[in-house]
Structure formats: C-alpha cells, structure tokens
N, C-alpha and C. Protein backbone atom coordinates (compact mmCIF):
# COMPACT_ATOMS: atom_id res chain seq x y z
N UNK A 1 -5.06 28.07 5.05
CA UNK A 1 -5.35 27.38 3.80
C UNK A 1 -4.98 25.91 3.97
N UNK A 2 -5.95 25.00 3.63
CA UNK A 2 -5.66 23.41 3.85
C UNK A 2 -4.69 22.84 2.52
N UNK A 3 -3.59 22.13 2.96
CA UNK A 3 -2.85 21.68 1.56
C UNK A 3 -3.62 20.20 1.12
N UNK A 4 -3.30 20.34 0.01
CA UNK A 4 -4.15 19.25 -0.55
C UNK A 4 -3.03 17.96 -0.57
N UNK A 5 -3.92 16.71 0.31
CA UNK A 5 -3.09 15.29 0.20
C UNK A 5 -3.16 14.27 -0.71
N UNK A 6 -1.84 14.10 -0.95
CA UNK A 6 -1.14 13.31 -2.25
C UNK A 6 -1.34 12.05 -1.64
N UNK A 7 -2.32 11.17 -2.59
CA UNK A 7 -2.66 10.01 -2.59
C UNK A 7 -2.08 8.99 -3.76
N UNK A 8 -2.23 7.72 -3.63
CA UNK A 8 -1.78 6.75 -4.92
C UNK A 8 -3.07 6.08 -4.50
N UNK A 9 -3.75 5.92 -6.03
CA UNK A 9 -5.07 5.59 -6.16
C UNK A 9 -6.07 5.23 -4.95
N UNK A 10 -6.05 6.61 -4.13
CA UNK A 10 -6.78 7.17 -3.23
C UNK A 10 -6.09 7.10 -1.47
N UNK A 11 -5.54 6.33 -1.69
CA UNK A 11 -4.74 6.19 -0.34
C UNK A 11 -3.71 6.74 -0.33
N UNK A 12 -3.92 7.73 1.00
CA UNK A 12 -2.45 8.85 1.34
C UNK A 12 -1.40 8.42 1.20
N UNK A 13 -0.42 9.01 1.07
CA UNK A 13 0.80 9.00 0.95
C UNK A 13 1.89 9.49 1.87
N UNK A 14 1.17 9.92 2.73
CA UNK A 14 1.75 10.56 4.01
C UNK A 14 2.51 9.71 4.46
N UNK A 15 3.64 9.48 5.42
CA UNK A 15 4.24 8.66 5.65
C UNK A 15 4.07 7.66 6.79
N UNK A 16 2.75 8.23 7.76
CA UNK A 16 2.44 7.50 8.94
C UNK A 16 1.38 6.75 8.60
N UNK A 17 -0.20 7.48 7.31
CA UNK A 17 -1.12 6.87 6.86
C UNK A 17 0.10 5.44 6.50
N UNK A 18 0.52 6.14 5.43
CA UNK A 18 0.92 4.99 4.42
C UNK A 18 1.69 3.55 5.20
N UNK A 19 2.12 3.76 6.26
CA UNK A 19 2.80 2.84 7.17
C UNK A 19 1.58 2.03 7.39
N UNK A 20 0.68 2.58 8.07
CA UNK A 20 -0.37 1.67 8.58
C UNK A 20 -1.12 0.77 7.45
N UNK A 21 -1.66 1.83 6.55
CA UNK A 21 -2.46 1.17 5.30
C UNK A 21 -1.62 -0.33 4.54
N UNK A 22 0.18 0.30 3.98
CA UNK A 22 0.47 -1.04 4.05
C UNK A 22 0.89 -2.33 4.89
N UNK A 23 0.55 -1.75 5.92
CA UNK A 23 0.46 -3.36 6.96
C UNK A 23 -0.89 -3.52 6.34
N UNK A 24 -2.06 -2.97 7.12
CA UNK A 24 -3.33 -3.77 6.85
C UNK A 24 -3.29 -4.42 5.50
N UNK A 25 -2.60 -4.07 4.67
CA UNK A 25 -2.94 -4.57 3.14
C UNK A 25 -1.67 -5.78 3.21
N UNK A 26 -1.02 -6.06 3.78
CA UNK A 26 0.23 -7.08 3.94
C UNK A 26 -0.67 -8.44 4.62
N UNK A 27 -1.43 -7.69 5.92
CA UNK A 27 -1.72 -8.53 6.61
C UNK A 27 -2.69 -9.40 5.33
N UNK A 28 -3.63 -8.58 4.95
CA UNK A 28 -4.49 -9.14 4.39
C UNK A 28 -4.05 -10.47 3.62
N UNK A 29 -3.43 -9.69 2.42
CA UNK A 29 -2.65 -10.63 1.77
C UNK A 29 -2.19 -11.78 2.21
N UNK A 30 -1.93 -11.58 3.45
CA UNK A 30 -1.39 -12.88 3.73
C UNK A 30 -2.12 -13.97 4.42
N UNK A 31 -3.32 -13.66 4.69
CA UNK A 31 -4.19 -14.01 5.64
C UNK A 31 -5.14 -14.97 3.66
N UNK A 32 -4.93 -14.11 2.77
CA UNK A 32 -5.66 -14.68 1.53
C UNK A 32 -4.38 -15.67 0.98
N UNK A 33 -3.80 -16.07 1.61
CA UNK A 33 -2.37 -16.83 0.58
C UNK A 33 -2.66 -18.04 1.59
N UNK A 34 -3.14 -17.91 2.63
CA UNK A 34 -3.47 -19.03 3.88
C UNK A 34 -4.43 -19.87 3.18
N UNK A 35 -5.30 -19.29 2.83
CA UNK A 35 -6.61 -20.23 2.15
C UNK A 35 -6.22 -21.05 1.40
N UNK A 36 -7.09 -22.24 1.05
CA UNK A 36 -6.71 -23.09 0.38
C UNK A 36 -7.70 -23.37 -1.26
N UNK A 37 -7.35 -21.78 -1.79
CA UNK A 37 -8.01 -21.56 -3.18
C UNK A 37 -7.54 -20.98 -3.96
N UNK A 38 -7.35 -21.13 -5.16
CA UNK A 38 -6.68 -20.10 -5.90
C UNK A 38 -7.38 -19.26 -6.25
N UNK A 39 -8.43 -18.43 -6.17
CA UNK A 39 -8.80 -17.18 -6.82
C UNK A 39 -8.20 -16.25 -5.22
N UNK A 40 -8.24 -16.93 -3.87
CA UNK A 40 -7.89 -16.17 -3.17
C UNK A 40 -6.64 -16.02 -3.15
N UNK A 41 -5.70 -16.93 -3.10
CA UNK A 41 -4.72 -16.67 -3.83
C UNK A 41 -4.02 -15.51 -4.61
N UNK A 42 -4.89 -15.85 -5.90
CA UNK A 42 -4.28 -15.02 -6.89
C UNK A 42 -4.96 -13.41 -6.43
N UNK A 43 -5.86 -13.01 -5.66
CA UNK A 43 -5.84 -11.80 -4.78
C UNK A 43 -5.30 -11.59 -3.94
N UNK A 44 -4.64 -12.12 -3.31
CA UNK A 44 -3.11 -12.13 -2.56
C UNK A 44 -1.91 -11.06 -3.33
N UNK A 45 -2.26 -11.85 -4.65
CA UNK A 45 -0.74 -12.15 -5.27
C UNK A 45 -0.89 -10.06 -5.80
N UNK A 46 -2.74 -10.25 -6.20
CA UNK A 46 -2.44 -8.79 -7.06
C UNK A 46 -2.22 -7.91 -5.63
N UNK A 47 -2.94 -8.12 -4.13
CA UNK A 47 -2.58 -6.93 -3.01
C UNK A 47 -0.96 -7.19 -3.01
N UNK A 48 -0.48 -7.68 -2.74
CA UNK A 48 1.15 -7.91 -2.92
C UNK A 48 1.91 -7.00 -3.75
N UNK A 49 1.35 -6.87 -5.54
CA UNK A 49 1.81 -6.10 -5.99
C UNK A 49 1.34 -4.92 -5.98
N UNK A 50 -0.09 -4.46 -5.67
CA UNK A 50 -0.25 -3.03 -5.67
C UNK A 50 0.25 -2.51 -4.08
N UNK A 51 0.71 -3.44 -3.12
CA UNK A 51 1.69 -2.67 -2.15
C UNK A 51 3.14 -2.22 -2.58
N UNK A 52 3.50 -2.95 -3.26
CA UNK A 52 4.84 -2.61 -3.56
C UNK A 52 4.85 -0.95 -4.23
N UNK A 53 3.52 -1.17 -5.42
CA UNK A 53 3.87 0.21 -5.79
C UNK A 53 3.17 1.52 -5.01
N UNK A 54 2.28 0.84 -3.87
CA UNK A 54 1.88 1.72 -3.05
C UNK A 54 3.00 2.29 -2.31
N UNK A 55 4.00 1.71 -1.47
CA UNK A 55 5.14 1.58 -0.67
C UNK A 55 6.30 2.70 -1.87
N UNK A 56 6.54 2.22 -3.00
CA UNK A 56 7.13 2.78 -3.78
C UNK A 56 6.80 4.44 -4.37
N UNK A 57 5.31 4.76 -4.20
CA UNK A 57 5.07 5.73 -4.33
C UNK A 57 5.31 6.91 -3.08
N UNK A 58 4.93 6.06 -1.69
CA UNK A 58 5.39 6.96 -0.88
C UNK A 58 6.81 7.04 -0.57
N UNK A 59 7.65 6.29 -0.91
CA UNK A 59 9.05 6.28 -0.77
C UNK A 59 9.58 7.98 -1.46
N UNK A 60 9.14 7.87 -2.72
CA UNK A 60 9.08 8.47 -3.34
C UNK A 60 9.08 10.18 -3.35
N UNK A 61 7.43 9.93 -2.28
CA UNK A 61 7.41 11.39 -1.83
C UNK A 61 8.10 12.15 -0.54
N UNK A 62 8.32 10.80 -0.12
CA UNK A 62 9.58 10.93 1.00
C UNK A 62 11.02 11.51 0.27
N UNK A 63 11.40 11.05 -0.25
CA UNK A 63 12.37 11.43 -0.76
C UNK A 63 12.48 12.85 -1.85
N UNK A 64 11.75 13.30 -1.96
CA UNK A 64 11.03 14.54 -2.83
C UNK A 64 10.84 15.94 -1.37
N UNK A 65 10.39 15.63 -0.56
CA UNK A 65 10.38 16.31 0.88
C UNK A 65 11.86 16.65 1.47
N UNK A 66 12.69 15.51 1.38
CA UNK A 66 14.23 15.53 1.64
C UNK A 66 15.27 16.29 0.80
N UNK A 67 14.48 16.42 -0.38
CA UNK A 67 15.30 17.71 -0.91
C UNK A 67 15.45 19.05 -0.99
C-alpha cells in the first residue's frame, strides 16, 4: 500500500525533497534581490517568506516523526 505524501502547498515535506526545494527557492530569491527593480524585488521578498513557512512546516513534521 503506497502512503500518501504530506506536502505544504504542493511541495513535499519530506525532509531530503524539502532540503533541496528550499535551496532552489533561496537561490532564486536571491538571484531576484540582485536585480535592479522593485517588482523583482518585492518577489524576492514574498519567496523569502513562503520559505520560511515552507522550512517551518517541514520542521514540523520532523519533529512529529521524533515522537
């Protein structure tokens, strides 16, 4: 029987996905904070915060596994 994977608004949560996904999304971000515009910018600013609660969600299920 296949278990079904726990995502945060679609991206796994697994702890090796989730490692990789938030680099690429770090890198990004930061690669959009380089430019010299603010709408790219301010898409920086929102990947920035939906890593945190991406990062925060898998913390999460990490710690839910550990008990």
């Amino acid at each position: 029987m296949s278990q079904k994977i726990k995502t945060f608004n679609g991206l796994s949560i697994h702890p090796c996905d989730a490692f990789k996904n938030i680099s690429s999304i770090v890198e990004t971000a930061s690669l959009l904070s380089a430019v010299d515009d603010d709408e790219y910018r301010e898409i920086s600013d929102i990947l920035l915060a939906f890593v945190c609660n991406y990062a925060t969600a898998a913390h999460e299920l990490t710690l839910e596994k550990l008990k």
